[in-house]
Protein backbone atom coordinates (compact mmCIF):
# COMPACT_ATOMS: atom_id res chain seq x y z
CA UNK A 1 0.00 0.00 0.00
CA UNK A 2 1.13 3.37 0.00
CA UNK A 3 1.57 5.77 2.87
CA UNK A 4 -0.50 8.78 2.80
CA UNK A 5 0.82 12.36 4.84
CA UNK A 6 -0.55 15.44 5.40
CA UNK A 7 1.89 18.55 6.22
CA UNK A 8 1.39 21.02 8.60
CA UNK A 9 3.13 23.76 6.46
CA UNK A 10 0.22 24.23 3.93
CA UNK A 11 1.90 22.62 1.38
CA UNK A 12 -1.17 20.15 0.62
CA UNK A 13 -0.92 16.48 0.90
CA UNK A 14 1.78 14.03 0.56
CA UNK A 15 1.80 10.32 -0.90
CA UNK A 16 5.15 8.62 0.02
CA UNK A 17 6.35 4.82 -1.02
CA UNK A 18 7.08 2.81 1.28
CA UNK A 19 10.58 1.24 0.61
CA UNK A 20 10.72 -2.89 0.72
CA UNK A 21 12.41 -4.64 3.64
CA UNK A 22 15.56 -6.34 3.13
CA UNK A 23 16.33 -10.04 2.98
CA UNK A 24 13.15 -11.10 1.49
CA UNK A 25 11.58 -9.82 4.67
CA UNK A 26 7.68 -8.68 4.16
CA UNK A 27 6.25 -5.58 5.32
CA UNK A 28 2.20 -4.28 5.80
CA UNK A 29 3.11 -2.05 2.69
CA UNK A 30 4.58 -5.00 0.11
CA UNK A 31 0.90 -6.97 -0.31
CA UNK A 32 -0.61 -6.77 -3.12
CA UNK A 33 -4.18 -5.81 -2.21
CA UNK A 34 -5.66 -5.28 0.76
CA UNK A 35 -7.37 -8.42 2.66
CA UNK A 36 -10.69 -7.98 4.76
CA UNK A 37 -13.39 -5.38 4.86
CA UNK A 38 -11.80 -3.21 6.92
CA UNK A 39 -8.48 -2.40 5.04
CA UNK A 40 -10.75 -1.82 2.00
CA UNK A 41 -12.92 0.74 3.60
CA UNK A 42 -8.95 2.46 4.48
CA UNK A 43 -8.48 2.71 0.85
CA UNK A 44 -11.51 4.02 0.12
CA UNK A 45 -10.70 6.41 2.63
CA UNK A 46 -7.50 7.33 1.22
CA UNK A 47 -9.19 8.08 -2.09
CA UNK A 48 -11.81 10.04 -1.09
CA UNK A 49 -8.75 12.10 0.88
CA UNK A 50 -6.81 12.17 -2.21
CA UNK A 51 -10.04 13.30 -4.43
CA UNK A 52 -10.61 16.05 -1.63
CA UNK A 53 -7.29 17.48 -1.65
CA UNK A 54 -6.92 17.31 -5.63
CA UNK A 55 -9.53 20.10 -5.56
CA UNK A 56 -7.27 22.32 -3.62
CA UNK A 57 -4.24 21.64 -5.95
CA UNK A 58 -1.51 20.18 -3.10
CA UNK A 59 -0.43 17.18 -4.25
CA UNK A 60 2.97 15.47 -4.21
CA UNK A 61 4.43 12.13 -4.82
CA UNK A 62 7.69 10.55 -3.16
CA UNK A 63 9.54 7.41 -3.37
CA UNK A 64 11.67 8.33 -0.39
CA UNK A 65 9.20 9.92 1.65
CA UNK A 66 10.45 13.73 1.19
CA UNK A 67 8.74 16.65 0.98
CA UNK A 68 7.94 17.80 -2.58
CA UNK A 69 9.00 20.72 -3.93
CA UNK A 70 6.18 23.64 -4.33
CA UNK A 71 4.24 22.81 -7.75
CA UNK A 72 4.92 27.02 -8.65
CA UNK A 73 8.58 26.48 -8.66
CA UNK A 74 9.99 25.06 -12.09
CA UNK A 75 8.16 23.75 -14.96
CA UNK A 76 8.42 20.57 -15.71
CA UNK A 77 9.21 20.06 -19.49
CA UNK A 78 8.77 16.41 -19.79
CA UNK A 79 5.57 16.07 -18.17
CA UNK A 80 2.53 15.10 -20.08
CA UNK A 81 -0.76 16.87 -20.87
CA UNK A 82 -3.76 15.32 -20.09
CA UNK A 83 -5.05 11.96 -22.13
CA UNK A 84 -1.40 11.29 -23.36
CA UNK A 85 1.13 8.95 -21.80
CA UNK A 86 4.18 10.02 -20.13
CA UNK A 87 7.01 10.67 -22.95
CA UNK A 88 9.43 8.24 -22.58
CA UNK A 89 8.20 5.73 -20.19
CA UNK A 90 5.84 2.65 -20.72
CA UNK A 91 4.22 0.28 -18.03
CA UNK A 92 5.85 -3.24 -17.50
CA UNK A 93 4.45 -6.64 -15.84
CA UNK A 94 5.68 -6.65 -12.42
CA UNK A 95 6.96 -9.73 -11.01
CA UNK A 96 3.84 -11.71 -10.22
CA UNK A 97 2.67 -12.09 -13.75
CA UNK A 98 0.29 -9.14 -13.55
CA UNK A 99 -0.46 -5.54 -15.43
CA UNK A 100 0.98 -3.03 -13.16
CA UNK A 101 1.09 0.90 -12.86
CA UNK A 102 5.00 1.03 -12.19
CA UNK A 103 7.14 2.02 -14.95
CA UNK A 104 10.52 1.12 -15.80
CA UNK A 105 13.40 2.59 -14.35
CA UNK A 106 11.17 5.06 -12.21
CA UNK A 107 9.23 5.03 -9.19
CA UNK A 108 7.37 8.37 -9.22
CA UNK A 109 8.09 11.96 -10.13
CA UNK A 110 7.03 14.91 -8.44
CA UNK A 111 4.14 16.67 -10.41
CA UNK A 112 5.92 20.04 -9.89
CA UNK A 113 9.46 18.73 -8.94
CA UNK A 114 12.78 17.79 -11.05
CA UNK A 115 13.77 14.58 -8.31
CA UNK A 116 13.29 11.69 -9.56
CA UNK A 117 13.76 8.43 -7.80
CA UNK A 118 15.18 4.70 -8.75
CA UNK A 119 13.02 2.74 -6.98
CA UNK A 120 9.98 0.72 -8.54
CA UNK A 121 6.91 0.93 -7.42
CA UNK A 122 4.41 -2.33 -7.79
CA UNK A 123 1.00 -2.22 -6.44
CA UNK A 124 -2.00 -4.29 -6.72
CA UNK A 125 -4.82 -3.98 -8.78
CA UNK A 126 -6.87 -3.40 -5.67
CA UNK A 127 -7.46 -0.17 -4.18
CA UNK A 128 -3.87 0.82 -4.50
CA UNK A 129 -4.04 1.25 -8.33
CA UNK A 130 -7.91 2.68 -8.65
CA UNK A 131 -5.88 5.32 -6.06
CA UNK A 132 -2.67 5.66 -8.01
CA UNK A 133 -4.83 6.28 -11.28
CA UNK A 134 -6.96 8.91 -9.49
CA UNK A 135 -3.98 10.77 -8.10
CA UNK A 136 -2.05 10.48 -11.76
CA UNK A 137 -5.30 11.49 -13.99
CA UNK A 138 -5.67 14.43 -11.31
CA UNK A 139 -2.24 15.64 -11.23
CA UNK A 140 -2.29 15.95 -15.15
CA UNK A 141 -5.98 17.83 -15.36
CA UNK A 142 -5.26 20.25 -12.29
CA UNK A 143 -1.18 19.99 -11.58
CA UNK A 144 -0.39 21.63 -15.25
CA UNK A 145 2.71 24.37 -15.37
CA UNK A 146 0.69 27.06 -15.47
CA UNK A 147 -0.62 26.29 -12.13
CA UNK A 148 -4.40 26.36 -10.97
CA UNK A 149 -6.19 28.18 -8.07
CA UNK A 150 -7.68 25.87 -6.00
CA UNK A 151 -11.35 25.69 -4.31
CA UNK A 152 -9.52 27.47 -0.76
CA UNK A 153 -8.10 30.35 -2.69
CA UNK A 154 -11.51 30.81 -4.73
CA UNK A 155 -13.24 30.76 -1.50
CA UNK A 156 -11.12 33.16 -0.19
CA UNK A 157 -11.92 35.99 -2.92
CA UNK A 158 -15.29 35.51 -2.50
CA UNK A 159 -15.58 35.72 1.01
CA UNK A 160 -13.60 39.29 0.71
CA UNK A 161 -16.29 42.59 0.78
CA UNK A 162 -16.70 43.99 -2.23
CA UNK A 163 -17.64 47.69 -3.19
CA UNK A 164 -20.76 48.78 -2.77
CA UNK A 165 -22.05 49.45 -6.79
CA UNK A 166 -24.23 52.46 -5.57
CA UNK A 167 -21.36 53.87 -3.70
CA UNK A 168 -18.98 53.58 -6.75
CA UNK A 169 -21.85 55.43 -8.79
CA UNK A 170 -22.00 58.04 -6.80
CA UNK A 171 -17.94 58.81 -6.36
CA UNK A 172 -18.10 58.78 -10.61
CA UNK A 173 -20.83 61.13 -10.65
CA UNK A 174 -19.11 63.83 -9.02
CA UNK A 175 -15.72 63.38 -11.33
CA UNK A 176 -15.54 66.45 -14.56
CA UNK A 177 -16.67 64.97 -17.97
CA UNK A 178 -13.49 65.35 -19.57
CA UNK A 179 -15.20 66.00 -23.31
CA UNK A 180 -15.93 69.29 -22.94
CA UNK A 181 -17.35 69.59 -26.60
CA UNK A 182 -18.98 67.51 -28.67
CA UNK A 183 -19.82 67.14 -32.22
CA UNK A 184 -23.20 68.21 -32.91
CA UNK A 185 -23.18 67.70 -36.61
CA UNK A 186 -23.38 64.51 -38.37
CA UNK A 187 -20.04 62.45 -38.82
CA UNK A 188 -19.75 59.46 -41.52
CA UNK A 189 -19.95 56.23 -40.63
CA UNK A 190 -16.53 55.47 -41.87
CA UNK A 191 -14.86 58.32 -39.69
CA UNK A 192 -14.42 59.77 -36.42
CA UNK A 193 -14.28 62.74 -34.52
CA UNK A 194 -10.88 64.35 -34.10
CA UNK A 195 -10.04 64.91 -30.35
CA UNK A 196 -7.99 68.40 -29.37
CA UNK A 197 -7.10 69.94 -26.49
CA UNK A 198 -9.23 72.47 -24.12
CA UNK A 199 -6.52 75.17 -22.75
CA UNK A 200 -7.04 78.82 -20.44
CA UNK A 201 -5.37 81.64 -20.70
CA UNK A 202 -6.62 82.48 -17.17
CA UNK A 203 -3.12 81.08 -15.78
CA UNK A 204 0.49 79.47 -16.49
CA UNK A 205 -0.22 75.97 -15.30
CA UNK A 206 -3.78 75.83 -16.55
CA UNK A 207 -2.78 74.46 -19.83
CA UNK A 208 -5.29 72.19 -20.37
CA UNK A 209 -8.54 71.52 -18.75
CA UNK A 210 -9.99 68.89 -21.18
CA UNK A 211 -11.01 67.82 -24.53
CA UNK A 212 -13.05 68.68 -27.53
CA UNK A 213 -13.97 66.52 -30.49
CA UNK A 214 -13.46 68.42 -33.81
CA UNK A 215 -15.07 67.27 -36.92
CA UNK A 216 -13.10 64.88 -39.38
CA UNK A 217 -13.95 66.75 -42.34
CA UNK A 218 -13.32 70.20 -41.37
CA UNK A 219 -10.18 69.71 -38.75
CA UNK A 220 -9.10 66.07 -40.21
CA UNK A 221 -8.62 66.81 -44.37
CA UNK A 222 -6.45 65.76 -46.42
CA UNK A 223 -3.73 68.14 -46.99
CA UNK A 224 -3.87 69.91 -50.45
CA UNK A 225 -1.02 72.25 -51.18
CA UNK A 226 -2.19 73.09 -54.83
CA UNK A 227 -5.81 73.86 -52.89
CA UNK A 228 -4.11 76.43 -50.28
CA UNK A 229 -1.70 77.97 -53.23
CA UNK A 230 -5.17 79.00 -55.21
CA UNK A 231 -6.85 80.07 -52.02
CA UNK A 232 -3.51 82.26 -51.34
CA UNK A 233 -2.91 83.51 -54.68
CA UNK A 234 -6.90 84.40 -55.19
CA UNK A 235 -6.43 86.42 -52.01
CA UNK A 236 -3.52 88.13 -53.36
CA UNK A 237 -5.36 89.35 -56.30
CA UNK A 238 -8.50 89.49 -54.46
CA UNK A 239 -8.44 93.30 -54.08
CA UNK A 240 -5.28 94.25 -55.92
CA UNK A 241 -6.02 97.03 -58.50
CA UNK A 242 -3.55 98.45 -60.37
CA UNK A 243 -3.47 102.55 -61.17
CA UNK A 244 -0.56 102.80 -64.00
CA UNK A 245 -1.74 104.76 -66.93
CA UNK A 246 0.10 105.84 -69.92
CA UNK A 247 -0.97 108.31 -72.72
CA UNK A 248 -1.41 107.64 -76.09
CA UNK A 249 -0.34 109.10 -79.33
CA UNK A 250 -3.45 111.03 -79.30
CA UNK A 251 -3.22 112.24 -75.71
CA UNK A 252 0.12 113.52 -75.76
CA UNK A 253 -0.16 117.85 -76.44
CA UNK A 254 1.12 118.74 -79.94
CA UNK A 255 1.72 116.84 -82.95
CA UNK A 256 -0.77 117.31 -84.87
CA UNK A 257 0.87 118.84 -87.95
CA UNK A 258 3.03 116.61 -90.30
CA UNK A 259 6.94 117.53 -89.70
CA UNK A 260 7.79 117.62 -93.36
CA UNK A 261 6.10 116.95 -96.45
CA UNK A 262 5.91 113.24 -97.88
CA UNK A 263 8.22 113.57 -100.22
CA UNK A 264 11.35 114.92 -101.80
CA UNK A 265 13.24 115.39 -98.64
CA UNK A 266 15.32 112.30 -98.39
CA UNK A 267 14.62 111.81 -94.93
CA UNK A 268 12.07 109.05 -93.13
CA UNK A 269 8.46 109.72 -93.72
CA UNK A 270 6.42 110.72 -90.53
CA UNK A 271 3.24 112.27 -89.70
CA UNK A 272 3.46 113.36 -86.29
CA UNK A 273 6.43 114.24 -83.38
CA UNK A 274 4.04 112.69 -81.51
CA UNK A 275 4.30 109.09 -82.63
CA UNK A 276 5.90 106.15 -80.35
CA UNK A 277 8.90 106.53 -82.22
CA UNK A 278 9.51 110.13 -81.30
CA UNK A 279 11.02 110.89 -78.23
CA UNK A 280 8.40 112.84 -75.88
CA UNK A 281 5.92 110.83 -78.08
CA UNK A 282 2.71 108.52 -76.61
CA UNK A 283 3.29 104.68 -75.83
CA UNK A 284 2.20 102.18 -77.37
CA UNK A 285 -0.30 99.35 -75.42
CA UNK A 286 1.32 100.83 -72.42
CA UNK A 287 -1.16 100.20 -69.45
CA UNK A 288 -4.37 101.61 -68.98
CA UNK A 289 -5.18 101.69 -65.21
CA UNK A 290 -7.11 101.38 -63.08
CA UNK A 291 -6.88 97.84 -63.97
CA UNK A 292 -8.22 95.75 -61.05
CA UNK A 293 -7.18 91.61 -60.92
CA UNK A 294 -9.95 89.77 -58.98
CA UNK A 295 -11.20 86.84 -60.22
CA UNK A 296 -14.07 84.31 -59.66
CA UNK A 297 -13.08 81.54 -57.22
CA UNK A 298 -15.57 78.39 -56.73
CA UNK A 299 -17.24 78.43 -52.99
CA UNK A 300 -15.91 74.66 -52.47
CA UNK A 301 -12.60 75.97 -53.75
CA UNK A 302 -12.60 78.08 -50.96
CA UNK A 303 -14.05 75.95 -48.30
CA UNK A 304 -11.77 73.81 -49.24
CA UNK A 305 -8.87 76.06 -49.03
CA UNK A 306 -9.94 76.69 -45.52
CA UNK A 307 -10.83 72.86 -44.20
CA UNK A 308 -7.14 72.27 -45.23
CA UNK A 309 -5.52 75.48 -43.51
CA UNK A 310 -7.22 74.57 -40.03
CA UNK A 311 -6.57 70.42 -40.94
CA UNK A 312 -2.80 71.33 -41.29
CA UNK A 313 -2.42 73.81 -38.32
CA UNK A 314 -4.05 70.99 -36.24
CA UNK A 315 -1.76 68.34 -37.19
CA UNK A 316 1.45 70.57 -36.49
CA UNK A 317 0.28 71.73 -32.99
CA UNK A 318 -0.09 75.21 -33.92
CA UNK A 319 -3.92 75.22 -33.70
CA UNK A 320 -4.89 75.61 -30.07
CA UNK A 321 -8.74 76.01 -28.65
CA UNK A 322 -9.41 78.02 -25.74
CA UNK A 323 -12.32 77.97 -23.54
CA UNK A 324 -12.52 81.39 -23.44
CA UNK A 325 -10.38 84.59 -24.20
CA UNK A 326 -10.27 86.20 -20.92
CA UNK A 327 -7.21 87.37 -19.64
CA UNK A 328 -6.48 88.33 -16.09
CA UNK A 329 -5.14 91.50 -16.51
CA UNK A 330 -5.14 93.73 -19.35
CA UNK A 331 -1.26 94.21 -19.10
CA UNK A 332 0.48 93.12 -22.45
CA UNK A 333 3.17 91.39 -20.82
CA UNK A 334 1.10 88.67 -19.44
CA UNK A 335 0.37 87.91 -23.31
CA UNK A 336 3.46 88.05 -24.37
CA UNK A 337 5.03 86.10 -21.82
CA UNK A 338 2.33 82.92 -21.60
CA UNK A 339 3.04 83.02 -25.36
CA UNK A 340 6.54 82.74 -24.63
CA UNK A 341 6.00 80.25 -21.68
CA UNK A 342 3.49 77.94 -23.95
CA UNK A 343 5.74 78.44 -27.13
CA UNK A 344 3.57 79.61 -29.51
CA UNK A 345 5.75 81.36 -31.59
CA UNK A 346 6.53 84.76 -32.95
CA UNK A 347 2.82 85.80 -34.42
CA UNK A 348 -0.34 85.13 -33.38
CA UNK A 349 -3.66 84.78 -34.60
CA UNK A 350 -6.61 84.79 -31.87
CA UNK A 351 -10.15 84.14 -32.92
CA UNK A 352 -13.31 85.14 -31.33
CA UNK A 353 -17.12 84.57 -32.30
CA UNK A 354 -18.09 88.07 -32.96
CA UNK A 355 -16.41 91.30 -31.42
CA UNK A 356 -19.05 92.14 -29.38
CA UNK A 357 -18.20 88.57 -26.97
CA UNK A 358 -14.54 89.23 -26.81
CA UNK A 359 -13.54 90.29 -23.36
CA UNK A 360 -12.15 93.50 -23.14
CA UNK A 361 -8.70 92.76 -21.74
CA UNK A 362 -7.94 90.09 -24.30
CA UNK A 363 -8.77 93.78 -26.79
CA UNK A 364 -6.84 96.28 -24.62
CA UNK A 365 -3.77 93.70 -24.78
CA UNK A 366 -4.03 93.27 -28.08
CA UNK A 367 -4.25 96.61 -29.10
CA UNK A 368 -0.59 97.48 -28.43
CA UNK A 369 1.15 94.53 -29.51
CA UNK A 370 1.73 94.22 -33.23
CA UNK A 371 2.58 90.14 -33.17
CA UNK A 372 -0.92 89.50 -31.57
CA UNK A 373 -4.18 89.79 -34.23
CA UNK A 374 -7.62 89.24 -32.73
CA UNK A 375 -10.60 88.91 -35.60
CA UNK A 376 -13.63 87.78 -35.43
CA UNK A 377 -14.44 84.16 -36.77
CA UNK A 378 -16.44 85.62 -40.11
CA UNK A 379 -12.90 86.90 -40.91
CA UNK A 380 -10.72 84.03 -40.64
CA UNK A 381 -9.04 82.86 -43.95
CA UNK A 382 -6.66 80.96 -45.34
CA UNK A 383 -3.54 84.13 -45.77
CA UNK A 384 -3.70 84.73 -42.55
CA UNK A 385 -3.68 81.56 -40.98
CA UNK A 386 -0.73 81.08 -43.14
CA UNK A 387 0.84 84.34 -41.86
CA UNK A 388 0.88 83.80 -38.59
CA UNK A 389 2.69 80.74 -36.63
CA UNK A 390 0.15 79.98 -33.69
CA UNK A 391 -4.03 80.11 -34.18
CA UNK A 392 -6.11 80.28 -31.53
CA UNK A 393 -9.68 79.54 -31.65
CA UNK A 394 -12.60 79.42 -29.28
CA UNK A 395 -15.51 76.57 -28.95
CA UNK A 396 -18.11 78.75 -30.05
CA UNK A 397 -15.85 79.74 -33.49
CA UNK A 398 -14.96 76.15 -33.52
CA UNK A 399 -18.60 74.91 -33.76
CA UNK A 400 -19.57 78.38 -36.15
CA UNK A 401 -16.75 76.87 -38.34
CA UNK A 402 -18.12 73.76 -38.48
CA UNK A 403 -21.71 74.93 -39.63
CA UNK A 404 -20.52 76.88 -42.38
CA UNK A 405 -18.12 74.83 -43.72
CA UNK A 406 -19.84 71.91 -43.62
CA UNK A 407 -23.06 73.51 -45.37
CA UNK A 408 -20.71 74.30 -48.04
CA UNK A 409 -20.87 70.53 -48.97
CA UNK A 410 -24.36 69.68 -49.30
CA UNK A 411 -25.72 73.48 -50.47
CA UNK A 412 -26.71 73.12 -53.92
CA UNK A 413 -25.80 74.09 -56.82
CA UNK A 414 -26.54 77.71 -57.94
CA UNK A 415 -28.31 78.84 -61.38
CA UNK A 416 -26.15 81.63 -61.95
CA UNK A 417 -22.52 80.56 -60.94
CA UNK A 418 -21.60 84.41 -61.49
CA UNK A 419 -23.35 85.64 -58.22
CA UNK A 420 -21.81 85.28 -55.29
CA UNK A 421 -24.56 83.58 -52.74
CA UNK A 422 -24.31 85.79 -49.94
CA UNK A 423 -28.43 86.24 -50.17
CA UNK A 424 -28.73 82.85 -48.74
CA UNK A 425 -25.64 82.54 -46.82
CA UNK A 426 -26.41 80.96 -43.41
């Protein structure tokens, strides 16, 4: 039979070999099978120990009787899963003729150990091997490298008090939403809102106090270089006029008599000392000023122009969105130096909704420095986001933005492409 131990030092149960007597001499452990009604209700016994104390995952077996090793140790390589026989080892007939569990040249291994002893081990068909075959097929399910918790340590967690659900509520309902903005407008199914960050000017270290989604197709557009060179160049020309004006043959004073007769002088025939070849004559397709350049631009050209401007300035950090313009003192120094502080660069380009909601220190510091622009949002364009290194925009411009530019993309299609839409503008 084999000897069954349980240790004191939690580290589960223990089943040991007991080692043959010498000389031939017999011991309680060598028989085969257990004789009488009482040794068989011990091995039941023992299995219904062994069965209760696979469940908690401490099981070891010993040839010499020592302690196992603890199964979280080392991982043993050569054991095998579940279903599949040990590599390398196959049963044998012990010496009385019968099918035994033993196998050659090993006694047992420790499920979670490297020792490995010499000695055989031979047991009956009894209640030693239904035992021996309950504590293998366990150790392979539940003894596995990875390592199992067992019923104790399951028991423990849930006997530990939890939170209280309405407690947690209530601690998560007083936290900031930390989307301070969201998109109102419809976004496509295939996109998503573009997230930016929420900064004050009210102080140094208030730098950021949360986020705001943007629209993808106003802050998240592909860039378009040739798109923003049109915009530019349109705004170049947009109210250029030229006044150079030269005069004419006909304007000059004088000439009107013919210097010499036709003929018979030998000289160059001429009809005026007025002509472009004279000197002090007129000029010839010389310009005619006021000549003024402006030229028809498409609306989505333009929308366009400016989707891209703000897309770009996003994506190099020079766009940032304020919660508000107010300043704590109307001294320009604060300005310049939280501009200096939060590296925005040499020129910047501050955005309101309308002048009439722009504090009036953000106006009185801007008045008297020539780096800082303030405008109202109907005024932004693309040349002067372009001009200046830093933008900074409000969330009421941001969502005004949004609205216009995005009803440039549905609106429909005009009868008279020639007149500018500002009738039914939004």
């Amino acid at each position: 039979m084999l000897r069954v131990e349980r240790q004191d030092s939690g580290a589960g149960l223990k089943v040991a070999q007991a080692v043959p007597a010498k000389d031939g001499q017999a011991t309680e452990d060598q028989r085969d099978e257990p004789r009488g009604p009482d040794e068989q209700e011990h091995a039941a016994a023992l299995v219904a120990a062994v069965q209760l104390d696979l469940g908690n995952g401490h099981v070891a077996l010993d040839g010499d009787g020592q302690e196992a090793e603890d199964r979280g140790r080392e991982r043993d390589e050569g054991r095998a899963l579940p279903g599949k026989p040990l590599h390398g080892r196959q049963p044998q007939r012990d010496r009385a003729g019968e099918q035994g569990i033993g196998y050659e040249g090993h006694a047992c291994q420790q499920i979670r150990g490297s020792q490995v002893t010499q000695k055989q081990v031979h047991c009956g068909v009894g209640g030693c091997e239904a035992m021996l075959q309950l504590v293998r097929a366990g150790a392979r399910a539940w003894l596995r490298p990875t390592g199992c918790r067992g019923l104790s340590s399951l028991a423990e967690e849930a006997a530990r008090p939890t939170e209280n659900p309405e407690q947690v509520a209530v601690a998560s309902e007083g936290l900031p939403e930390p989307v301070l903005r969201k998109v109102e407008l419809p976004v496509p199914a295939h996109r998503r809102p573009v997230q930016a960050w929420v900064e004050s000017l009210r102080g140094f270290e208030q730098e950021r106090v949360g986020l705001a989604d943007l629209h993808p197709d106003v802050f998240a557009t592909a860039p378009r270089l040739d798109i923003l060179h049109q915009v530019a160049m349109w705004q170049k020309n947009f109210k250029r006029i030229s006044y150079a004006k030269t005069k004419t043959r006909a304007e000059v004073r004088g000439g009107g008599r013919k210097p010499w007769p036709q003929k018979g002088t030998g000289r160059a025939r001429h009809g005026s000392i007025r002509s472009p070849l004279w000197r002090g004559g007129g000029v010839a397709h010389g310009p005619r000023g006021p000549t003024s350049y402006y030229y028809m631009l498409p609306m989505k050209v333009r929308a366009l122009g400016l989707k891209v401007a703000l897309s770009i300035k996003l994506a190099q950090d020079d766009l940032h969105i304020m919660d508000s313009l107010e300043l704590p003192t109307r001294d320009p120094q604060y300005l310049t130096e939280l501009a200096r502080y939060r590296r925005w660069g040499d020129s910047v380009l501050l955005v309101d909704l309308t002048y009439e909601e722009m504090p009036q220190s953000i106006v009185e510091a801007t008045s008297r420095l020539k780096t800082f622009n303030l405008i109202p949002a109907v005024g932004l364009n693309v040349h002067s986001m372009l001009k200046h290194q830093t933008l900074v925009l409000t969330l009421p411009t941001i969502a005004f933005l949004e609205d216009k530019l995005l009803w440039q993309d549905s609106r429909y299609k005009p009868l008279y492409p020639f007149n500018l839409p500002y009738s039914n503008f939004p």
